[in-house]
N, C-alpha and C. Protein backbone atom coordinates (compact mmCIF):
# COMPACT_ATOMS: atom_id res chain seq x y z
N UNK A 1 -7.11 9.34 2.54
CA UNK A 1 -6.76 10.42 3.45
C UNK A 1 -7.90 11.42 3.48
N UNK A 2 -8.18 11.78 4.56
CA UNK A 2 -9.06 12.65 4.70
C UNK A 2 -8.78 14.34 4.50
N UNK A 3 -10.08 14.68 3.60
CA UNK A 3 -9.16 15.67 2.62
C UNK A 3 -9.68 17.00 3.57
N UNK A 4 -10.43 17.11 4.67
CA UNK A 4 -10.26 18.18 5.81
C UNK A 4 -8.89 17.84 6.61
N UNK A 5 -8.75 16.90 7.02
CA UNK A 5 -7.36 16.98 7.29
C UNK A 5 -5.70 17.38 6.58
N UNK A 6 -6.18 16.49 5.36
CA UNK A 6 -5.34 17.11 4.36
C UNK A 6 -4.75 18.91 4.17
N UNK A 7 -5.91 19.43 4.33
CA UNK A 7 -5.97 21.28 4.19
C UNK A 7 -5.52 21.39 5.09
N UNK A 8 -5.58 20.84 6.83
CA UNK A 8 -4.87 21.69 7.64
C UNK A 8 -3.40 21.33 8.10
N UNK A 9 -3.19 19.96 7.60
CA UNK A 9 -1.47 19.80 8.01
C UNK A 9 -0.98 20.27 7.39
N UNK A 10 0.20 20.80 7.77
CA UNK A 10 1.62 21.18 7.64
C UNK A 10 2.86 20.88 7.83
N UNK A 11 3.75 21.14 6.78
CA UNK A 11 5.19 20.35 7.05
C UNK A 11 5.54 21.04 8.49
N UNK A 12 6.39 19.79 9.65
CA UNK A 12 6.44 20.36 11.06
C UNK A 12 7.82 21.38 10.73
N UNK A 13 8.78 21.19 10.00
CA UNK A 13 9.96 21.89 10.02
C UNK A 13 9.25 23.19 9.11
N UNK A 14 9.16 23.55 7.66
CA UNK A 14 9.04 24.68 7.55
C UNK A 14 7.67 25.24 7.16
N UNK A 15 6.51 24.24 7.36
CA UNK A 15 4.96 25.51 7.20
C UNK A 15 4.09 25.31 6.36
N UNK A 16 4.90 24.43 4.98
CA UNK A 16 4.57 24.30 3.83
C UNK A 16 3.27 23.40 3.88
N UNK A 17 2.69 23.38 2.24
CA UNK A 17 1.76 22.47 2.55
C UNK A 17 2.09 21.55 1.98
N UNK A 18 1.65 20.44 2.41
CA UNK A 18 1.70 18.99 2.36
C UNK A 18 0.98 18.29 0.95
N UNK A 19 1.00 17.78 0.03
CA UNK A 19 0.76 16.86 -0.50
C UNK A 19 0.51 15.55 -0.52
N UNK A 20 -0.34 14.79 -0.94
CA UNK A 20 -0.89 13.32 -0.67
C UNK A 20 -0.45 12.20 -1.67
N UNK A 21 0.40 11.89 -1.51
CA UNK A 21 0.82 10.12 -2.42
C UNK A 21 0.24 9.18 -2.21
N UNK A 22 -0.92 9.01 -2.61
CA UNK A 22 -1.95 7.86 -2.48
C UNK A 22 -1.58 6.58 -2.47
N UNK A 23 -0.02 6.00 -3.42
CA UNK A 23 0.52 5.05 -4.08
C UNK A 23 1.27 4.71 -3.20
N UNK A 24 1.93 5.76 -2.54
CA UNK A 24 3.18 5.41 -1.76
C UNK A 24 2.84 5.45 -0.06
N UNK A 25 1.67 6.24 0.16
CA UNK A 25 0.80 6.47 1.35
C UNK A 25 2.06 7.19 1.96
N UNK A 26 2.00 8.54 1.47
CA UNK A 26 3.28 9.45 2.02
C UNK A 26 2.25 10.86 2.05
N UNK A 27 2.95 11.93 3.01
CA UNK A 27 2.64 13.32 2.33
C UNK A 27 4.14 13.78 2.36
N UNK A 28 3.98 14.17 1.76
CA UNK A 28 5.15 15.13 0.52
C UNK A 28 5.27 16.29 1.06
N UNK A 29 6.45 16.96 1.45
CA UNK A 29 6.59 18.28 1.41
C UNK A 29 7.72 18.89 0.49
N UNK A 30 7.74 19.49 -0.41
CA UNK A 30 8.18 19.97 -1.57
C UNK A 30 9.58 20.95 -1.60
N UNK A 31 9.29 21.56 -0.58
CA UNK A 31 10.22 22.66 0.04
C UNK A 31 11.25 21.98 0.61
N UNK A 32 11.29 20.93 1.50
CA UNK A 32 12.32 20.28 1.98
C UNK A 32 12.72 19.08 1.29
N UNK A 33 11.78 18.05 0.82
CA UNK A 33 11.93 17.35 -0.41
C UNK A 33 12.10 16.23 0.48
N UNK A 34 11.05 15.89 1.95
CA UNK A 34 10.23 15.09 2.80
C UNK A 34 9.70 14.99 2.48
N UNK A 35 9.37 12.79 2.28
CA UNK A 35 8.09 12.32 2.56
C UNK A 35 7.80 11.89 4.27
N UNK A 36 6.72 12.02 4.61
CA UNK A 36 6.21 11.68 5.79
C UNK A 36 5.04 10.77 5.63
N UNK A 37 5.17 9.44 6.28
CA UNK A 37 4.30 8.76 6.22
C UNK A 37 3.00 8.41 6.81
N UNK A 38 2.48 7.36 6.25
CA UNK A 38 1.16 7.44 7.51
C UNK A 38 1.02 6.28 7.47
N UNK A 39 0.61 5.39 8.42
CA UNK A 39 0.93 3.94 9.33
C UNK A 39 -0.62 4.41 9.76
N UNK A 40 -1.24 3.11 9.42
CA UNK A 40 -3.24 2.69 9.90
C UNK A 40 -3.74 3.88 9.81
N UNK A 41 -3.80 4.64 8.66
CA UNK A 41 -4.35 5.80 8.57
C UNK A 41 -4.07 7.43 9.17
N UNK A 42 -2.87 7.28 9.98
CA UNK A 42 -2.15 8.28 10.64
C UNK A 42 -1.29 9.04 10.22
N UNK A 43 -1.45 9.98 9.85
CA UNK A 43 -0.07 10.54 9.43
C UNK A 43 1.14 10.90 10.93
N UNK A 44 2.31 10.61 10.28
CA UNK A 44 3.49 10.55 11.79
C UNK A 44 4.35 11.52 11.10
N UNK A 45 4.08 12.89 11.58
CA UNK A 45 4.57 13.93 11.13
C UNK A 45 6.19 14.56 12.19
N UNK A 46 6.66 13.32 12.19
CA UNK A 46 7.79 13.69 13.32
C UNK A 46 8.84 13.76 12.07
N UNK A 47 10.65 14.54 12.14
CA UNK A 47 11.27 14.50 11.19
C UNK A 47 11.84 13.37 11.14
N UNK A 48 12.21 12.55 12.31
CA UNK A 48 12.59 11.32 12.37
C UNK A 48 12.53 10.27 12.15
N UNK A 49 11.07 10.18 11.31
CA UNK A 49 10.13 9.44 10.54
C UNK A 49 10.26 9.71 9.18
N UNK A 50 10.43 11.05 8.99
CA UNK A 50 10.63 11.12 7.49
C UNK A 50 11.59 10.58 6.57
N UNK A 51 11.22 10.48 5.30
CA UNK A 51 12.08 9.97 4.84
C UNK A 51 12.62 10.99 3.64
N UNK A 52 13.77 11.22 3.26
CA UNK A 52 14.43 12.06 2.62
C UNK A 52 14.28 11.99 0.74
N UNK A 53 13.67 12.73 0.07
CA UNK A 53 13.16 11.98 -1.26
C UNK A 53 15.00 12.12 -2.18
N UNK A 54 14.96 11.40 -2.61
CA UNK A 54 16.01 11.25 -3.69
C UNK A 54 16.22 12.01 -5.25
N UNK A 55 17.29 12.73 -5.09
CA UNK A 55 17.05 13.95 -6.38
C UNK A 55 16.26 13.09 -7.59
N UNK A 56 16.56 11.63 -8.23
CA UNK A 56 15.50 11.13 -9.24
C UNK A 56 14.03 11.07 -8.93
N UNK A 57 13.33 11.54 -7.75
CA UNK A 57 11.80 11.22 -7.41
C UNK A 57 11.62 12.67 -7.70
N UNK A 58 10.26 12.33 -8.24
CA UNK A 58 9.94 13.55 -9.10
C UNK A 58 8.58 14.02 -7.64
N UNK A 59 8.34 15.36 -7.69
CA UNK A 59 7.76 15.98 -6.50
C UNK A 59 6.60 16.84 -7.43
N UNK A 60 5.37 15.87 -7.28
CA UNK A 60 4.22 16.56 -8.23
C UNK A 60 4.22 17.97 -7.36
């Protein structure tokens, strides 16, 4: 992931910043406790895409 891009996305619902799961090829938003994925190098920052993390997944 490109880490100028990285700095300027933002979670689309509340602002936050995003985090990078290299393993899982997700960004993380912490505040809502969304992963959002990225498909051929894209991140698809729609909520409808996201996926909802599960109270056992731990949120570096």
């Amino acid at each position: 992931m490109d880490r100028k891009l990285l700095d300027i996305l933002v979670c689309p619902l509340c602002k936050s910043k995003l985090t990078y799961d290299k393993k899982a090829g997700e960004l993380i938003c912490k505040a809502d406790r969304l992963a959002f994925p990225i498909r051929d190098g894209i991140p698809v920052m729609l909520e409808e895409e996201a996926r909802s993390l599960s109270p056992e997944e731990e949120v570096e």
